[in-house]
Protein backbone atom coordinates (compact mmCIF):
# COMPACT_ATOMS: atom_id res chain seq x y z
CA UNK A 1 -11.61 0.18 0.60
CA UNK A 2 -10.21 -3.20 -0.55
CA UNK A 3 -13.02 -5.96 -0.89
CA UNK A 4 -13.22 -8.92 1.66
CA UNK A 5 -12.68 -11.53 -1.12
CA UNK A 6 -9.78 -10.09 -2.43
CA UNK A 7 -7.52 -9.84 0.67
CA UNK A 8 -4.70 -12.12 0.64
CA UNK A 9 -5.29 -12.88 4.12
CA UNK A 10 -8.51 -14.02 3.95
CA UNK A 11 -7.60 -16.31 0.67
CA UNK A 12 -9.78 -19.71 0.30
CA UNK A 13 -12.25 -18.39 2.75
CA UNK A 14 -15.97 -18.36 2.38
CA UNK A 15 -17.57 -15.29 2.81
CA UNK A 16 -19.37 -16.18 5.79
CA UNK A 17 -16.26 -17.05 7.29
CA UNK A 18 -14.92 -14.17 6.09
CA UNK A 19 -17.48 -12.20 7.97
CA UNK A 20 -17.49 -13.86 11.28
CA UNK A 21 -13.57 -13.61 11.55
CA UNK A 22 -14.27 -9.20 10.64
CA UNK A 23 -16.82 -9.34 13.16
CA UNK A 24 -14.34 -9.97 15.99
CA UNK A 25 -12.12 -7.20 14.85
CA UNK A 26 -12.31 -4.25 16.63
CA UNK A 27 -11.99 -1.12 14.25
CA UNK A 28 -9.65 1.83 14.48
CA UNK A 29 -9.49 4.84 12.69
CA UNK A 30 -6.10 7.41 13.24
CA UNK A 31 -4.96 10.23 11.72
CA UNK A 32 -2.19 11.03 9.68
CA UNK A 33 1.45 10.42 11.35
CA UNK A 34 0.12 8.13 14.22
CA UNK A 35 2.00 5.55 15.62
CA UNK A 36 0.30 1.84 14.82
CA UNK A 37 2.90 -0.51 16.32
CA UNK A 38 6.47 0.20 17.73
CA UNK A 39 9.77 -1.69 16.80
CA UNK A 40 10.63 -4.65 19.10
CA UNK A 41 7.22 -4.38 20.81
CA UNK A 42 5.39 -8.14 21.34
CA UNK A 43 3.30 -8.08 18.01
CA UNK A 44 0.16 -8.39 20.84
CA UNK A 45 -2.63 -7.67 17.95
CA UNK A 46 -3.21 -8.32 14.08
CA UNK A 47 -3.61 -5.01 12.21
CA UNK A 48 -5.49 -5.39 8.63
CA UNK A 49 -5.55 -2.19 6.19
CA UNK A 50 -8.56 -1.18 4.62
CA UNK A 51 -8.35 2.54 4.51
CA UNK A 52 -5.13 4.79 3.45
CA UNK A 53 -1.58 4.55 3.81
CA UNK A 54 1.10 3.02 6.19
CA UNK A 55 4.73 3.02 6.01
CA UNK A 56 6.63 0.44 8.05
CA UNK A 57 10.28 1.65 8.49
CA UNK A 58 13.38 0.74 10.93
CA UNK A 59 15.47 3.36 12.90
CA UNK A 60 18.91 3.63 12.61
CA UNK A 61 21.36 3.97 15.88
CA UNK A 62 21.80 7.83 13.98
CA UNK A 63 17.99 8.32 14.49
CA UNK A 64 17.20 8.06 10.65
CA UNK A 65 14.40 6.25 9.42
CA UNK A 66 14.83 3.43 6.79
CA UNK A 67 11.30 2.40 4.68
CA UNK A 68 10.77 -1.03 4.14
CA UNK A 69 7.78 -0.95 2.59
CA UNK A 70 4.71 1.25 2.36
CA UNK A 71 1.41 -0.84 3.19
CA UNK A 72 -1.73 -0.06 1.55
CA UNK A 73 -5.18 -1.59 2.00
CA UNK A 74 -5.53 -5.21 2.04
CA UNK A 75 -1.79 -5.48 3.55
CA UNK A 76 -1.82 -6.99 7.26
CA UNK A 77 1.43 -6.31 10.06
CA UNK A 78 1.34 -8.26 13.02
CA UNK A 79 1.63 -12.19 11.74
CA UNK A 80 3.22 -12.78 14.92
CA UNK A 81 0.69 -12.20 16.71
CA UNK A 82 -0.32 -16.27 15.43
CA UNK A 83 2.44 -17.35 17.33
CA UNK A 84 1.69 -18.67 21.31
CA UNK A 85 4.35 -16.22 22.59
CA UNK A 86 4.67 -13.35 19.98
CA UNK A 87 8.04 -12.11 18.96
CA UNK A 88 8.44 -8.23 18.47
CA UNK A 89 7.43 -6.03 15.56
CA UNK A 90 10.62 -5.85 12.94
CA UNK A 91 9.98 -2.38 12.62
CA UNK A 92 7.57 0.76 13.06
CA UNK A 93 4.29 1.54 11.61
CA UNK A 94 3.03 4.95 11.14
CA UNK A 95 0.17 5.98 8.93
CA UNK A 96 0.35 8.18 6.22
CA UNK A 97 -2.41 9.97 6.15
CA UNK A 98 -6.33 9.41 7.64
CA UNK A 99 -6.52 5.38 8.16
CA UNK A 100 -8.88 3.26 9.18
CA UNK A 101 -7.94 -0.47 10.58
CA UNK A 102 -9.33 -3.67 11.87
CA UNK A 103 -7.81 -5.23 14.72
CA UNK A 104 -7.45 -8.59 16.50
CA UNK A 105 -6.11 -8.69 19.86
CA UNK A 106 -3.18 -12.07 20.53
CA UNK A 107 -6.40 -14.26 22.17
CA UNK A 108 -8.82 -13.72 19.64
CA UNK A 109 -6.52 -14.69 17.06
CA UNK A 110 -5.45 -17.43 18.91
CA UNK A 111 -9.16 -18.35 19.07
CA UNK A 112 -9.69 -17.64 15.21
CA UNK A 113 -6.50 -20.02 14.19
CA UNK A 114 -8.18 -23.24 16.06
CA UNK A 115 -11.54 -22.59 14.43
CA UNK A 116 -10.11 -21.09 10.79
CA UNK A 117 -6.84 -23.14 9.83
CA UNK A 118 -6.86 -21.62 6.18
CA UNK A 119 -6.19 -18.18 8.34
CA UNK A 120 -3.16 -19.74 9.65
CA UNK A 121 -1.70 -20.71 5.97
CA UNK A 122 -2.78 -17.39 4.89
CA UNK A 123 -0.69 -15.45 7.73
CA UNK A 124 2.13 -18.01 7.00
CA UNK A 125 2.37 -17.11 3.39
CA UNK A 126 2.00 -13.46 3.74
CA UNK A 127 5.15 -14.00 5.93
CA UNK A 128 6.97 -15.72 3.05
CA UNK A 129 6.29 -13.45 0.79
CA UNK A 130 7.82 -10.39 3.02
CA UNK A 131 10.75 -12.05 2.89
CA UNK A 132 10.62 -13.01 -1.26
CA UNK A 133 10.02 -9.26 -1.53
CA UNK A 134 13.30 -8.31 0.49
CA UNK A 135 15.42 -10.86 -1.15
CA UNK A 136 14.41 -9.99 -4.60
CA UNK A 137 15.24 -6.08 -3.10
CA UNK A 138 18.33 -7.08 -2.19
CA UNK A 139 19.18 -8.79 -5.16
CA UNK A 140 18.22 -5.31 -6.83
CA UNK A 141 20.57 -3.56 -4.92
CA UNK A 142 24.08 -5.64 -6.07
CA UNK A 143 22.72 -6.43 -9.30
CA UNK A 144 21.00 -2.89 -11.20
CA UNK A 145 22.06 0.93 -10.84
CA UNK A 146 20.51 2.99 -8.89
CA UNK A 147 18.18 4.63 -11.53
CA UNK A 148 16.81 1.13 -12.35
CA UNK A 149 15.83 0.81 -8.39
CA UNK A 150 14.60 4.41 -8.63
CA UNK A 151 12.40 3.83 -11.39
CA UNK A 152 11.35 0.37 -9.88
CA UNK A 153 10.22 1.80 -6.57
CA UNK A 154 8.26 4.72 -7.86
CA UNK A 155 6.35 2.20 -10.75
CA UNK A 156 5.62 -0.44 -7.50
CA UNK A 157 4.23 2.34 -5.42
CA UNK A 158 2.61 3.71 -7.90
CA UNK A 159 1.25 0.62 -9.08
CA UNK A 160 -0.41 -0.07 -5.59
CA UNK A 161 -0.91 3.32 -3.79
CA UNK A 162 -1.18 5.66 -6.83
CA UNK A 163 -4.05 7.88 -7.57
CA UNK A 164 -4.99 8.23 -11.20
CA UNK A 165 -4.82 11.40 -13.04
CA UNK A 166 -5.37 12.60 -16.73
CA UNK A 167 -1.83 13.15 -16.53
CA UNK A 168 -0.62 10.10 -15.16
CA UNK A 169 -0.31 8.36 -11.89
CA UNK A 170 0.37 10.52 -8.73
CA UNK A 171 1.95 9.27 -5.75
CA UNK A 172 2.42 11.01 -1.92
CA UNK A 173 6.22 10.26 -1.19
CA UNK A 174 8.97 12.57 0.35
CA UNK A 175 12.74 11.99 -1.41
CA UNK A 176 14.01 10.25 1.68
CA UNK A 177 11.11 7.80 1.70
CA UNK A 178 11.96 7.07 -1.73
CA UNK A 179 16.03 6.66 -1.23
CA UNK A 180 14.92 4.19 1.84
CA UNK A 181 13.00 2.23 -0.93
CA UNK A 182 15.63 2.51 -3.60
CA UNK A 183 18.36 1.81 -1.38
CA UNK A 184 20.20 5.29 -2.68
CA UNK A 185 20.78 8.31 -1.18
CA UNK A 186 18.63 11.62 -1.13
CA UNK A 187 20.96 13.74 -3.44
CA UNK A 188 21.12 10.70 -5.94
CA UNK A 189 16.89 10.43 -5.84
CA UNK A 190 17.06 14.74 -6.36
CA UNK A 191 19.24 14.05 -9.49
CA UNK A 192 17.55 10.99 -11.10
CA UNK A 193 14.01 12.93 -10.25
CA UNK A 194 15.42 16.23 -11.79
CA UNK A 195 16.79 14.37 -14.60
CA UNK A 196 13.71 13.11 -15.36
CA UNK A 197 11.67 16.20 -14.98
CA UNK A 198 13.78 17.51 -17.58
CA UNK A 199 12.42 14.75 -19.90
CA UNK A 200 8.83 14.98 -19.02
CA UNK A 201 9.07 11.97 -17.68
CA UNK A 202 7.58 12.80 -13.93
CA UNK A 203 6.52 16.08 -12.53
CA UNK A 204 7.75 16.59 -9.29
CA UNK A 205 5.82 19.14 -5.99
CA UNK A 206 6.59 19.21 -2.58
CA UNK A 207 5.87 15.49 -1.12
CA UNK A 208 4.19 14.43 -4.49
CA UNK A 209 5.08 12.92 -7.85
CA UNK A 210 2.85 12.49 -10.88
CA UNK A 211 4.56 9.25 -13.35
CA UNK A 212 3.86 10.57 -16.85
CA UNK A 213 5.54 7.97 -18.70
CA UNK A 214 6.44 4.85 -16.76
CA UNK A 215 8.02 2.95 -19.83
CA UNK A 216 10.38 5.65 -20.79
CA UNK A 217 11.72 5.76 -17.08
CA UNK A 218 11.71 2.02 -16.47
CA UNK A 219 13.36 2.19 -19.83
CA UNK A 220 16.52 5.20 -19.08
């Protein structure tokens, strides 16, 4: 579980403030593959992480989903939930595995903006940053190969959702979760990931993949 202090969202806050705005959460704990928020739905509550795994992805007309990003604890979803008439979600949240939340319902957030402004600059640059993040992912996209985006994805992930072994870093991620994050396809993911396997570079199981040497494949 991430620490109080050290959530973005709660940045410049004291702890008793800190506290008071947790105690109005409500908290929610779902198992793996549950549905947290819905594309296009009214972002009607603020979600905080502090347990597990979510990925937030967009569906295609074709029915296939695209990841945008894989939240772990200390992210938030929901910033628009600030906002006197909320716009809708930008995509779908599902957890990964066993996760436990804290919510806000749209009036008590409302309520916790008048009396905590620092929340409301908090939210704000969360939002920013979203977007930094997918312009600096699109830049990656016209501007390195698709190994280099490959390689970046995996390190990120496993940088903030990895568990540490003796033998390096693993991470829980199917292929096609990791082409959405690439911005590749699945067959090009199965060749870099074979490639490297080869190499000793990453050992590869069924929905797992253990980083042995992140220089040398940040390096290829």
């Amino acid at each position: 579980m991430t620490k109080p202090l050290s959530v973005a969202l709660f940045k410049g806050l004291s702890p008793h403030e800190i506290d008071t705005i947790r105690a109005a959460a409500a908290k929610r704990t779902l198992e793996a593959s549950q549905i947290i928020s819905r594309a296009e739905e009214p972002a009607g509550h603020l979600i905080l992480l502090e347990v597990g795994c979510v990925d937030y992805y967009i569906e295609t007309s074709e029915g296939r989903e695209i990841l945008l990003r894989r939240l772990v604890p200390g992210n938030a979803l929901g910033y628009a939930t600030f906002l006197t008439e909320p716009s809708g979600f930008l995509g779908t949240a599902k957890t990964v595995c066993k996760t436990e939340t804290l919510v806000w319902e749209h009036q008590v957030v409302r309520q916790l903006s008048a009396a905590y402004p620092r929340l409301v600059e908090n939210a704000l640059r969360a939002s920013l940053r979203h977007i930094a993040l997918y312009a600096k992912r699109h830049i990656r996209l016209v501007s390195t190969t698709a190994k280099q985006r490959v390689a970046y994805a995996l390190t990120n992930l496993g940088s903030r959702a990895g568990r540490t072994h003796t033998g390096g870093v693993e991470i829980d991620i199917r292929n096609d979760d990791l082409a959405s994050l690439a911005d590749v396809n699945s067959f090009t993911v199965s060749r870099i990931l074979g490639a490297w396997e080869q190499q000793m570079v990453i050992a590869k199981s069924r929905g797992k993949v253990l980083i042995r040497s992140p220089e040398k494949m940040l390096a290829s």
